[in-house]
Protein backbone atom coordinates (compact mmCIF):
# COMPACT_ATOMS: atom_id res chain seq x y z
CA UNK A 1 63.80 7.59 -62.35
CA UNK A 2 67.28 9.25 -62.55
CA UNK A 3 67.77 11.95 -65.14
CA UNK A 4 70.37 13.22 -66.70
CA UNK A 5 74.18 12.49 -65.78
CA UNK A 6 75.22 10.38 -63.19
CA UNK A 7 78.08 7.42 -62.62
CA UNK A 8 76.86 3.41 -62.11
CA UNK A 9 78.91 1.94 -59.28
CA UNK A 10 77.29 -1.05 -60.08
CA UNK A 11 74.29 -3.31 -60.36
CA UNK A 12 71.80 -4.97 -58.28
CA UNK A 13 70.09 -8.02 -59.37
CA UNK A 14 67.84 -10.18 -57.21
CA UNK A 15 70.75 -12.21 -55.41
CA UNK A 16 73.80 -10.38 -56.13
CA UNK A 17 75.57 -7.04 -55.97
CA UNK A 18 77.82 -6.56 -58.90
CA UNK A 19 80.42 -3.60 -58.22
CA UNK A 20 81.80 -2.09 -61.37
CA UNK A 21 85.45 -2.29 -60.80
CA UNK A 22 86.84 0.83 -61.27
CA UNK A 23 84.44 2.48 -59.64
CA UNK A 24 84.87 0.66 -56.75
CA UNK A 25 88.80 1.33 -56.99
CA UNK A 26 88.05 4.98 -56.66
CA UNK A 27 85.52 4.43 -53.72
CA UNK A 28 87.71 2.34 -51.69
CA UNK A 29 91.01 4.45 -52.62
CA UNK A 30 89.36 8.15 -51.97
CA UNK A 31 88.34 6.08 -48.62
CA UNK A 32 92.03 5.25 -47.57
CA UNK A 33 91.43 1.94 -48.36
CA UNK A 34 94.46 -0.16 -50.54
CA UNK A 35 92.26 -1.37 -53.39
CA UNK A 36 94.45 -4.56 -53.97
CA UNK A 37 94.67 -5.64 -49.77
CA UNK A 38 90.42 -5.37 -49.46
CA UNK A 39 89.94 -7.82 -52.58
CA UNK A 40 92.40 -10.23 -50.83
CA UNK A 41 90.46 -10.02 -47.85
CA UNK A 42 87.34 -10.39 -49.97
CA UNK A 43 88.59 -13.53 -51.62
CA UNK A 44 90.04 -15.33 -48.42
CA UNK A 45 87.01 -14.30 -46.15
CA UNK A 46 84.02 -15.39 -49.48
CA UNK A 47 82.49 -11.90 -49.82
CA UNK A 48 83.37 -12.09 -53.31
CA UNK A 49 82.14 -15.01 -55.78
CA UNK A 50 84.04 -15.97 -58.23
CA UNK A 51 83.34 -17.35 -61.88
CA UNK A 52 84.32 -21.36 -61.45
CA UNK A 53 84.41 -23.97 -63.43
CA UNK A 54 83.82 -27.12 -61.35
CA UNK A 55 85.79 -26.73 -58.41
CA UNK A 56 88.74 -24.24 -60.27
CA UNK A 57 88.48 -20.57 -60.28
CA UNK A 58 88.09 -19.15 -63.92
CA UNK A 59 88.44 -15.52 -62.95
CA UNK A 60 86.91 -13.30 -59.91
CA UNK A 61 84.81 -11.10 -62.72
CA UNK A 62 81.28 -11.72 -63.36
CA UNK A 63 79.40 -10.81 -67.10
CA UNK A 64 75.92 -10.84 -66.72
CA UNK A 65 73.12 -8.84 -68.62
CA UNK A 66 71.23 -6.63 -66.94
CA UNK A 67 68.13 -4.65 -67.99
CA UNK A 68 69.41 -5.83 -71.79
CA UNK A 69 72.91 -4.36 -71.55
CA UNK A 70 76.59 -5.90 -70.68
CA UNK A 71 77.63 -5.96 -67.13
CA UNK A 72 80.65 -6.48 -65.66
CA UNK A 73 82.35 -6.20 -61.77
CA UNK A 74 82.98 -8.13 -58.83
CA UNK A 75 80.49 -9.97 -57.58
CA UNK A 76 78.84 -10.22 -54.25
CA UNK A 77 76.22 -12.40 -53.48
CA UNK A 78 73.19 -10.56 -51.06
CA UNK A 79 73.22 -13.22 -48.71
CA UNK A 80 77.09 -13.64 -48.30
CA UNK A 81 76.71 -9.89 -47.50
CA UNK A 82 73.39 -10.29 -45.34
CA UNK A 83 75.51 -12.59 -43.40
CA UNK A 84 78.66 -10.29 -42.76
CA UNK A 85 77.06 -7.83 -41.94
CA UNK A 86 74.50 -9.51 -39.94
CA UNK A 87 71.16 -7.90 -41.40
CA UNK A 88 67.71 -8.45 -41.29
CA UNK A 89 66.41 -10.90 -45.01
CA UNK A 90 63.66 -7.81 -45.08
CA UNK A 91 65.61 -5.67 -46.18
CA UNK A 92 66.20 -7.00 -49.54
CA UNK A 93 62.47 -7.90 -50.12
CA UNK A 94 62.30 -4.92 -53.25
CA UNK A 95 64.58 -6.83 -55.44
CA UNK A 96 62.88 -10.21 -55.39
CA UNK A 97 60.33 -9.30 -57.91
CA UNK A 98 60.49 -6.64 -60.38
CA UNK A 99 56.49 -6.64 -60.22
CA UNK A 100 56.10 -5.33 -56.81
CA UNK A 101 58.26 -2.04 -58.18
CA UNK A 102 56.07 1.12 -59.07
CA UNK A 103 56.03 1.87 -63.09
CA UNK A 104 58.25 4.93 -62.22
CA UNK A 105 61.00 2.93 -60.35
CA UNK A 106 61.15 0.64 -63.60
CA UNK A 107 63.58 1.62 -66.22
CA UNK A 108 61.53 2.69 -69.46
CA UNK A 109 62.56 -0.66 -71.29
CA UNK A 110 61.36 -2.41 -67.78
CA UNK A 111 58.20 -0.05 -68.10
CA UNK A 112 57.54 -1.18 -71.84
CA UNK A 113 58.04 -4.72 -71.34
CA UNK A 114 55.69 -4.78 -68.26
CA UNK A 115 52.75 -2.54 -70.27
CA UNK A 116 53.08 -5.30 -72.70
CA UNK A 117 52.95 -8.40 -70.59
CA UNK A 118 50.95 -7.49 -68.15
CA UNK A 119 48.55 -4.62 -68.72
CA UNK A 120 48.07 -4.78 -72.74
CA UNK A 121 49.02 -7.97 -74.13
CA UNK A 122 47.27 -7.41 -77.17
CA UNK A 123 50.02 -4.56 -77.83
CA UNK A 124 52.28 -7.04 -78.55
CA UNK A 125 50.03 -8.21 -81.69
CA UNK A 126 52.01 -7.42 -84.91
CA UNK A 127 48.32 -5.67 -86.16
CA UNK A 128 49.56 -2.69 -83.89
CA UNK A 129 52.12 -0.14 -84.45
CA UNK A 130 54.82 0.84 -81.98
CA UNK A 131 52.92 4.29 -82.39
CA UNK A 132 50.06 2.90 -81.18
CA UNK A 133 51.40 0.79 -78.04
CA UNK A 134 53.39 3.64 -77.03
CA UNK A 135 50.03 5.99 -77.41
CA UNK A 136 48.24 3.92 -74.99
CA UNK A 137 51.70 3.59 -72.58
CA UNK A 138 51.27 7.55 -72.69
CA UNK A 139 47.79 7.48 -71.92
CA UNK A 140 47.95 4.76 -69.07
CA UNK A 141 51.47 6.14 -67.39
CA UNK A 142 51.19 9.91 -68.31
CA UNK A 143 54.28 10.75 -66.30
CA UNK A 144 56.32 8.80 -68.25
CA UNK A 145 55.95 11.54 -71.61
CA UNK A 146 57.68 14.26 -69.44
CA UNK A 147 60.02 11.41 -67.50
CA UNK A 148 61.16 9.99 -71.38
CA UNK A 149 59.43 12.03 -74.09
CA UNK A 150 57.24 11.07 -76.86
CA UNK A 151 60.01 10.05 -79.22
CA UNK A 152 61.88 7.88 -76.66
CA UNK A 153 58.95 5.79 -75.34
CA UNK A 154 58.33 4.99 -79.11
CA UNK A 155 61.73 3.79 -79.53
CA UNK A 156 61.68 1.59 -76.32
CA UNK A 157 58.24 0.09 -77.63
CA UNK A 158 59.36 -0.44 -80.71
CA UNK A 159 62.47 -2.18 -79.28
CA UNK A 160 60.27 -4.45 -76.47
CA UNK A 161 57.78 -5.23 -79.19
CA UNK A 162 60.47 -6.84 -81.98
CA UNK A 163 61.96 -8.37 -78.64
CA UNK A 164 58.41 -9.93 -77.39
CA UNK A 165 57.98 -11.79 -80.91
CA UNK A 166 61.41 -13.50 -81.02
């Protein structure tokens, strides 16, 4: 889990890359690269997908929702990019299924939701507190109190709980 300050380029989800756009200005510009040229290329060669409706293209941005918050860039679908760059499937495998990640490579929301699905359903009851489910979290995952803190995980719980009876 990544503390502390750091920049998101973008998001991965289980068939697409989604660059953030400005980010991805800066990357390609400190590179020598003109910004406006490579997303031609992109569009004329499909490595980027765009948003369509029917057969017209809305707009070459993609909004999605990942891990419960807005997200928006150009998007890239992992095979289009398996295929241009001619890569083994394999490597992709970890982003299939958010269940074969370790509870530490899960965001704490991921963490929550998973600890009440999967491990203690009976969290999710409305009998017990957000205290209580994120006591037993604590117990289960200790890492995750000096990952997140106390205060945080209870937050998160409280937060997957309301979210697990709508």
């Amino acid at each position: 889990m990544v503390k502390g300050s750091f920049e998101t380029y973008g998001w991965i989800t289980k068939d697409a890359l989604l660059f953030d756009e400005t980010m991805l200005k800066e990357a390609l510009e400190d590179g020598q690269f003109i910004y406006a040229k490579v997303i031609d290329s992109w569009k004329k060669e499909n490595i980027l997908s765009p948003k369509t409706v029917g057969k017209t293209i809305q707009t070459w941005r993609f909004r999605t929702n990942i891990n419960g918050k807005h997200a928006e860039g150009l998007r890239i679908k992992i095979e289009t990019l398996r295929d241009k760059l001619k890569m083994d499937a394999d490597i992709f495998e970890g982003f299939e299924n958010v269940d074969d990640k370790s509870i530490e490579e899960m965001s704490l929301n991921e963490a929550c939701q998973y600890f009440l699905n999967k491990i203690e359903p009976e969290f999710k009851l409305i009998i017990h507190s957000a205290e209580e489910a994120a006591t037993k979290f604590i117990i289960t995952f200790p890492n995750w109190v000096l990952m997140a803190g106390q205060p945080e995980i209870i937050k998160s719980m409280e937060m997957c709980k309301k979210n697990c009876r709508n």
